[in-house]
Protein backbone atom coordinates (compact mmCIF):
# COMPACT_ATOMS: atom_id res chain seq x y z
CA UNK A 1 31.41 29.75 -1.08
CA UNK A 2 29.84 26.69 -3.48
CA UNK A 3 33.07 24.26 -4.40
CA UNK A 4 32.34 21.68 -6.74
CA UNK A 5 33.13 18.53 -5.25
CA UNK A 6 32.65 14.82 -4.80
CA UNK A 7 29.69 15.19 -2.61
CA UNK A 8 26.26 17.03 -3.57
CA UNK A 9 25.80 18.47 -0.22
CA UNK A 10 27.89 19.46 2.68
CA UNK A 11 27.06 22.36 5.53
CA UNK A 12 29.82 23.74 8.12
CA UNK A 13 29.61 26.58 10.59
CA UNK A 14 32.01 28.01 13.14
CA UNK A 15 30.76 29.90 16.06
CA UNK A 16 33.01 31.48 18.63
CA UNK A 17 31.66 33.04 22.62
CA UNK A 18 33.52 34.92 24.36
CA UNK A 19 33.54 33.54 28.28
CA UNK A 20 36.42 35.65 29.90
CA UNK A 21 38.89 38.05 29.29
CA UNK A 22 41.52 35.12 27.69
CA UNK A 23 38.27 32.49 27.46
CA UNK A 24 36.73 31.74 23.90
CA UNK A 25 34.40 28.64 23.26
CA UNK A 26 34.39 27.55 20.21
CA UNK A 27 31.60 25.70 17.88
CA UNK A 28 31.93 24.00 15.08
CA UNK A 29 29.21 22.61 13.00
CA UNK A 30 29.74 20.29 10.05
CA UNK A 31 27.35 17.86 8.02
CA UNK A 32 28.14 16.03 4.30
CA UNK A 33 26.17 14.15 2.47
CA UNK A 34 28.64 11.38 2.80
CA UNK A 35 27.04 8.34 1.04
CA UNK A 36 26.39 10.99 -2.54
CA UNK A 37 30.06 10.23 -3.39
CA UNK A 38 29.34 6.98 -4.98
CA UNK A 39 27.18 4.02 -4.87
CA UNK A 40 29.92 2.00 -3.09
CA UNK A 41 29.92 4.05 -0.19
CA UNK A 42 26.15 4.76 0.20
CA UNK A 43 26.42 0.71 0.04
CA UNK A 44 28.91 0.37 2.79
CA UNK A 45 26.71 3.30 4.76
CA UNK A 46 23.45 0.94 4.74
CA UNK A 47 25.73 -2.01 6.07
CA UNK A 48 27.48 -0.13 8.87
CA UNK A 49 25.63 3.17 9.64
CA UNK A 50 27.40 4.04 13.05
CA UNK A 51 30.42 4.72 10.25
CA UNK A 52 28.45 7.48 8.68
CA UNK A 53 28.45 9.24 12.07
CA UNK A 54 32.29 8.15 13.11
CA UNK A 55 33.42 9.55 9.70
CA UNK A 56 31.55 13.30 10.77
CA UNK A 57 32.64 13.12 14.04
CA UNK A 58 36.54 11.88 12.99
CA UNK A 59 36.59 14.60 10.77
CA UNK A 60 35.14 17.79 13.23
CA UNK A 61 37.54 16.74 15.78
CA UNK A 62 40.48 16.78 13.16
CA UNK A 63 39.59 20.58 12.31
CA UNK A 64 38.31 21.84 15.92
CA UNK A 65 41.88 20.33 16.88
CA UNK A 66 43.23 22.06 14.13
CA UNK A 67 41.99 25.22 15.07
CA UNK A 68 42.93 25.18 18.65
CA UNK A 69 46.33 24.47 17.39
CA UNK A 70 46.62 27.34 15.25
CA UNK A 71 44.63 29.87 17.86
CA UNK A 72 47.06 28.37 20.91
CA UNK A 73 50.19 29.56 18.54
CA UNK A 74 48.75 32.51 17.49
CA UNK A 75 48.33 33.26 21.19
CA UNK A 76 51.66 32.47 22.56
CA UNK A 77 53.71 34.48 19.93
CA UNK A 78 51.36 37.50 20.52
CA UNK A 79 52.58 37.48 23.62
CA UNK A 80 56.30 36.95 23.65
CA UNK A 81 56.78 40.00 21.60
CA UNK A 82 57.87 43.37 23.66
């Protein structure tokens, strides 16, 4: 689904593989066109370009954690019902 937004370009996907009978890993893919959201920032990108990759990597951690959370919950209620 396109959202308008402040960037021109972003790309996310979400894989999950089963590996056992309780085991799932799970992938998640995500890429933004970071430095599109103004000149300022494509400025600050050319000075520090390791920040371009912190700011992806901060922000897939954030969600996969995210997930986990939610799937971990989801898990433990399913089974402390009779």
């Amino acid at each position: 689904r396109l959202v308008e937004g402040d960037m021109d370009e972003n790309f996310g996907a979400w894989e999950f593989v089963p590996v056992g009978e309780d085991k799932t890993l799970f992938f998640y893919t995500a890429w933004a066109d970071i430095r599109s959201q103004s000149w300022l920032i494509a400025k600050v990108m050319d000075i520090q370009p390791d920040l371009e990759d912190a700011i992806s990597v901060s922000n897939v951690t954030v969600v996969t954690k995210a997930v986990r959370k939610r799937v971990h919950d989801l898990y433990k209620a399913s089974q402390s019902k009779p």
